[in-house]
Protein backbone atom coordinates (compact mmCIF):
# COMPACT_ATOMS: atom_id res chain seq x y z
CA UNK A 1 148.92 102.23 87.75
CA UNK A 2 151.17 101.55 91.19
CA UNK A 3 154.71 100.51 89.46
CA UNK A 4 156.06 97.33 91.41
CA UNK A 5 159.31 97.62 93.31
CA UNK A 6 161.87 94.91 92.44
CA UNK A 7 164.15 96.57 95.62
CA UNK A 8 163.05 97.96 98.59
CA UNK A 9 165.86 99.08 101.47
CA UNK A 10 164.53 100.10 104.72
CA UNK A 11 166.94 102.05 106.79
CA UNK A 12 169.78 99.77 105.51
CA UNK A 13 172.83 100.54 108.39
CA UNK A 14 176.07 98.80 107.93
CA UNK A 15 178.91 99.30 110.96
CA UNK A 16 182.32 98.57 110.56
CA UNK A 17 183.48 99.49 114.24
CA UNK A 18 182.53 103.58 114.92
CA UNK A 19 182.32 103.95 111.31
CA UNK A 20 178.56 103.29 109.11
CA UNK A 21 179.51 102.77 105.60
CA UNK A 22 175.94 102.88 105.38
CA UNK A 23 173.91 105.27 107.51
CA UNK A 24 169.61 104.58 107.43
CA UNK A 25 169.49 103.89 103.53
CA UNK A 26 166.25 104.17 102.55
CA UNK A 27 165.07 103.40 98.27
CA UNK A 28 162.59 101.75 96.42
CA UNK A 29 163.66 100.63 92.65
CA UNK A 30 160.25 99.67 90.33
CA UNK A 31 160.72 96.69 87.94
CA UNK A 32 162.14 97.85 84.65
CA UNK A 33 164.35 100.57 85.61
CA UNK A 34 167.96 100.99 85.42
CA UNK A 35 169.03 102.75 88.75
CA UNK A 36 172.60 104.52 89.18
CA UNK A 37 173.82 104.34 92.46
CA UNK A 38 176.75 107.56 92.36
CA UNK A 39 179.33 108.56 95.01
CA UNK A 40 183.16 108.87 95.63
CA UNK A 41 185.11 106.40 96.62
CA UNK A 42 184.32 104.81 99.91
CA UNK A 43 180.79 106.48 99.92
CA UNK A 44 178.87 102.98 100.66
CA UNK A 45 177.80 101.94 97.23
CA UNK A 46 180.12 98.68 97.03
CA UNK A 47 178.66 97.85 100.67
CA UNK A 48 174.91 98.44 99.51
CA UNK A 49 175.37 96.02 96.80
CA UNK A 50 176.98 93.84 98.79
CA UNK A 51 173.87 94.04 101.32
CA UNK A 52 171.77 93.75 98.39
CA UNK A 53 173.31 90.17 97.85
CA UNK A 54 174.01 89.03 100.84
CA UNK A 55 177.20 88.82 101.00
CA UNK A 56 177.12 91.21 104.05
CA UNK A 57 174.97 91.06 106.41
CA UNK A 58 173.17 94.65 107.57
CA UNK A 59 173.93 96.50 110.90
CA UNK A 60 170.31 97.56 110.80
CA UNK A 61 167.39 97.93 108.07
CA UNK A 62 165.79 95.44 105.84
CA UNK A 63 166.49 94.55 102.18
CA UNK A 64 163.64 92.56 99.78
CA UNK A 65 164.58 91.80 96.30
CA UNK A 66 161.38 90.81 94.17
CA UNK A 67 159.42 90.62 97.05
CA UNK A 68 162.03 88.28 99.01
CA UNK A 69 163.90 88.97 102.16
CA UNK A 70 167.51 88.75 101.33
CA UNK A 71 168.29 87.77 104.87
CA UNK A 72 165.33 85.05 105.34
CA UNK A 73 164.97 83.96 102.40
CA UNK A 74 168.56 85.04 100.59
CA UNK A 75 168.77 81.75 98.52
CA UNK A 76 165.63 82.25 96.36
CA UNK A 77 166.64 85.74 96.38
CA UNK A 78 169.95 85.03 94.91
CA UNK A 79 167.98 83.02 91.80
CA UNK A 80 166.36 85.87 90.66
CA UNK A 81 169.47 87.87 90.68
CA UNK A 82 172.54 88.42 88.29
CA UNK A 83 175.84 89.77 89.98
CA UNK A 84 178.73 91.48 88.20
CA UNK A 85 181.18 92.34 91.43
CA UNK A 86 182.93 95.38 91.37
CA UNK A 87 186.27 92.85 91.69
CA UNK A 88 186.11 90.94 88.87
CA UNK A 89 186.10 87.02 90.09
CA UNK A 90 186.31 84.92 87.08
CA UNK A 91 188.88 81.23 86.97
CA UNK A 92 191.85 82.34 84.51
CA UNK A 93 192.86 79.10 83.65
CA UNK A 94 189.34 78.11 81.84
CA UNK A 95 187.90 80.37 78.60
CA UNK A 96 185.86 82.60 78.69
CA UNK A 97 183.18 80.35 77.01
CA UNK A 98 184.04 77.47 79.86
CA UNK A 99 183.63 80.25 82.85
CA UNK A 100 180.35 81.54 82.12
CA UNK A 101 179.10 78.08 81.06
CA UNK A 102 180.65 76.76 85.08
CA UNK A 103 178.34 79.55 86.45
CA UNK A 104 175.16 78.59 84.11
CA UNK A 105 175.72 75.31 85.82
CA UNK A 106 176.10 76.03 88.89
CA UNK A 107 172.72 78.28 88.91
CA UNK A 108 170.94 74.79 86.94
CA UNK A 109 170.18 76.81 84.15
CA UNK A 110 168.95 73.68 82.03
CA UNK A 111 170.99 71.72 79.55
CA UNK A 112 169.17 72.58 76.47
CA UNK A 113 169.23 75.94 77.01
CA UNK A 114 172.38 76.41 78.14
CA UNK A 115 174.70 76.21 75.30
CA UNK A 116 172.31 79.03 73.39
CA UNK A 117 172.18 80.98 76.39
CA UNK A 118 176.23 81.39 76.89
CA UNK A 119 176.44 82.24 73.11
CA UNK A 120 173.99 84.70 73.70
CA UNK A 121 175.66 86.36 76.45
CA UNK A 122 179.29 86.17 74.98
CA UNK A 123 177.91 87.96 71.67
CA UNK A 124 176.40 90.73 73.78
CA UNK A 125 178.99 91.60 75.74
CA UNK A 126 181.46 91.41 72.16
CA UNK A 127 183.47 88.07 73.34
CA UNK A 128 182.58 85.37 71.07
CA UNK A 129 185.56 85.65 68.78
CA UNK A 130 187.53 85.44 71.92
CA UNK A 131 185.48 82.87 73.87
CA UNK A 132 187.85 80.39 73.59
CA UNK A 133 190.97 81.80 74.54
CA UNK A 134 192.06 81.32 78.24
CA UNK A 135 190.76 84.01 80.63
CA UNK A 136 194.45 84.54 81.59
CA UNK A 137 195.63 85.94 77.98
CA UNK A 138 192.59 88.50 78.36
CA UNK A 139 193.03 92.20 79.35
CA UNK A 140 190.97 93.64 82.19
CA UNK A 141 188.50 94.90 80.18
CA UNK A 142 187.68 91.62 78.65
CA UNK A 143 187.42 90.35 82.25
CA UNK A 144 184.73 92.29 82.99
CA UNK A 145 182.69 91.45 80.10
CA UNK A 146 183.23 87.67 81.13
CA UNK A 147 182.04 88.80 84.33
CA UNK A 148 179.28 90.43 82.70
CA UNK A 149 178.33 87.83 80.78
CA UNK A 150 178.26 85.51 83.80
CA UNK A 151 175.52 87.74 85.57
CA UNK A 152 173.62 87.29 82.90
CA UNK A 153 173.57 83.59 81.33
CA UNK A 154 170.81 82.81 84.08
CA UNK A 155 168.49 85.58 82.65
CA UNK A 156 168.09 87.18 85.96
CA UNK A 157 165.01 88.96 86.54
CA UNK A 158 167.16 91.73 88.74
CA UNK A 159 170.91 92.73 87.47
CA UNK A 160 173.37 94.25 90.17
CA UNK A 161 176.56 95.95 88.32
CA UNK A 162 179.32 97.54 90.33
CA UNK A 163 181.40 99.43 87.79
CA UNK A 164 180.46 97.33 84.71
CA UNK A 165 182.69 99.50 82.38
CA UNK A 166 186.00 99.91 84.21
CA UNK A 167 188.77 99.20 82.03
CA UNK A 168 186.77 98.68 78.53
CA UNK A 169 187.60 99.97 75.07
CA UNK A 170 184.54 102.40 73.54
CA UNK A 171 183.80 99.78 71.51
CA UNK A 172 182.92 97.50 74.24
CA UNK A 173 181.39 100.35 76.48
CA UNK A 174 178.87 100.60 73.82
CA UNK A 175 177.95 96.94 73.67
CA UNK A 176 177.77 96.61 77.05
CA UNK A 177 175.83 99.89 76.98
CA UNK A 178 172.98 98.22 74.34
CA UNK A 179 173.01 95.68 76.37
CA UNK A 180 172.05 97.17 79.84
CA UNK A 181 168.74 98.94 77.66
CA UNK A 182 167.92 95.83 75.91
CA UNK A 183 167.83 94.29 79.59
CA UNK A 184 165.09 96.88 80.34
CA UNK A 185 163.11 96.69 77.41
CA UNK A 186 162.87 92.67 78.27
CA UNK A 187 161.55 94.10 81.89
CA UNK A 188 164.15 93.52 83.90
CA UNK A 189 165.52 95.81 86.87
CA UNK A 190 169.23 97.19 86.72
CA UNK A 191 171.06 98.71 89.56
CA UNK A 192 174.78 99.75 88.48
CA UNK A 193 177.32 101.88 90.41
CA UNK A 194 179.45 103.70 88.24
CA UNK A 195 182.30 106.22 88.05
CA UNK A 196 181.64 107.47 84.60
CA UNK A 197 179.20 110.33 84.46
CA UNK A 198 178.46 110.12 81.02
CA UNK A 199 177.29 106.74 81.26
CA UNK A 200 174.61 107.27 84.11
CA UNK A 201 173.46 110.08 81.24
CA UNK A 202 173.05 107.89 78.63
CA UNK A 203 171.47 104.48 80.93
CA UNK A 204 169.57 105.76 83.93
CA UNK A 205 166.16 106.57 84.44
CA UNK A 206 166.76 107.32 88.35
CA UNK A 207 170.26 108.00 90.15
CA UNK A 208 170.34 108.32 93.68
CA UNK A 209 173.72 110.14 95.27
CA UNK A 210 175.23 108.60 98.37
CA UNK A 211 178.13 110.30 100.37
CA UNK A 212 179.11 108.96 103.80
CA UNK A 213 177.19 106.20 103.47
CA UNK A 214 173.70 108.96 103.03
CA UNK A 215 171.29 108.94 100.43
CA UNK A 216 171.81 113.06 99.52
CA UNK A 217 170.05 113.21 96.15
CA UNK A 218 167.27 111.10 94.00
CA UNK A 219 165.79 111.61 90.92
CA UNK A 220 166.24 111.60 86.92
CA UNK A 221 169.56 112.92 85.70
CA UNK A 222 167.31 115.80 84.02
CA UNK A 223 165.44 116.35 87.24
CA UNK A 224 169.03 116.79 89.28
CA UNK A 225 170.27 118.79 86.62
CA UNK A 226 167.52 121.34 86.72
CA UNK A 227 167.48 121.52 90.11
CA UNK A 228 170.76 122.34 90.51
CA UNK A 229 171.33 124.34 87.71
CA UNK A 230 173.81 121.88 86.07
CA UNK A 231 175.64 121.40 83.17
CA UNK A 232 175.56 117.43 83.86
CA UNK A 233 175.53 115.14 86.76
CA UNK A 234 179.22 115.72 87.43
CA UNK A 235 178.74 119.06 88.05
CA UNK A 236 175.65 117.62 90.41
CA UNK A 237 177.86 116.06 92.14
CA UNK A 238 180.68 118.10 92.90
CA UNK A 239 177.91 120.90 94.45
CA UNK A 240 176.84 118.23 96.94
CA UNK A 241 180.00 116.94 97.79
CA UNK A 242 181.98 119.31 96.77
CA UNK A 243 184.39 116.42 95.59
CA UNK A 244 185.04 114.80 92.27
CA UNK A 245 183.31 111.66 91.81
CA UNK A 246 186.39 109.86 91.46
CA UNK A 247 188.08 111.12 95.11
CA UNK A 248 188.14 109.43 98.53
CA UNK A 249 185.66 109.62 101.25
């Protein structure tokens, strides 16, 4: 049976003056897969997701998101998406209970679902004991699960995560962790960036290496492990870039 792509990028270019942050991006993610995007710092993963939601607009190439264009036809696109941004935008002076329930709104998620659906989300991501305490008195960790949490209140049928995890306790890495697989068990699509190689490991069926804004590996972290003889996916990494993960382009 032919697996159906939720995300398809066709030679995806993005220019910023003489310099591509992304350079003829080609990759097709099926429906139900949690996809890693990995690379250093300033490799072009921030800007593919930010292609991927429109927020930029592409030098060159062609994005579709569950079969929609996400430059002619970006709002239906963006209804069928969740977004957790890598910088954490979230009102400090409401709770967290009040900010995801604003963006469950704002997406007309309807009224008698609503109020289930933000307790749902909250317990996931381990914030309903704090859900109504102002989002200014939370940590940055707990920021990021509201943010989290906001992605998800509209049940999304495709999740984009740009570093879900950063600042979290293990406790809530774990939660968020359960969450991600029970989010492909339901048949939804997940596309994270992160920095923590341990956590691709444990939540990725595919990862796909970028570096310069170039697509340099694909495949399952066992595949990319045997193939280059690898303890794990940070020693992957460091062979093709011969960087850490966590150091500048």
């Amino acid at each position: 049976m032919t697996s159906v792509c939720a995300v398809v990028i066709k030679n995806l270019t993005k220019d910023y003056g003489d310099t591509k942050a992304v350079d003829r991006l080609s990759l097709s993610i099926p429906e139900a897969e949690v996809f890693g995007l990995l690379g250093p710092n300033g490799s072009g993963k921030t800007t593919t997701i930010n292609c991927l939601t429109g927020l930029l607009k592409p030098t060159e190439g062609t994005i579709e998101v569950g079969g929609l264009d996400v430059q002619t036809d970006g709002v239906k696109a963006r209804r069928i998406m969740g977004v957790s941004p890598q910088e954490t935008a979230v009102y400090s002076y409401l709770t967290g209970k009040e900010n995801v329930r604003l963006f469950g709104e704002l997406y007309s998620v309807p009224k008698k679902s609503l109020g289930g659906r933000v307790d749902y989300v909250l317990e996931k991501v381990g914030l309903m004991d704090d859900a109504g305490r102002r989002v200014s008195k939370y940590s940055g960790g707990m920021k990021r699960r509201v943010s989290i949490a906001m992605a998800l209140v509209t049940d999304p049928k495709i999740v984009l995560l740009d570093e879900p995890t950063v600042g979290m306790d293990p406790q809530s890495r774990r939660a968020v962790w359960d969450f991600i697989v029970e989010l492909k068990d339901k048949g939804k699509t997940v596309v994270l960036t992160t920095h923590y190689m341990e956590e691709a490991e444990e939540l990725c069926d595919r990862v796909g290496i970028i570096d310069h804004g170039k697509l340099i590996a694909l495949g399952t972290p066992a595949e990319l492990k045997a193939k280059y003889e690898a303890r794990n996916l940070e020693d992957v990494f460091i062979q093709l870039t011969g960087r850490t993960i966590r150091e500048g382009a």
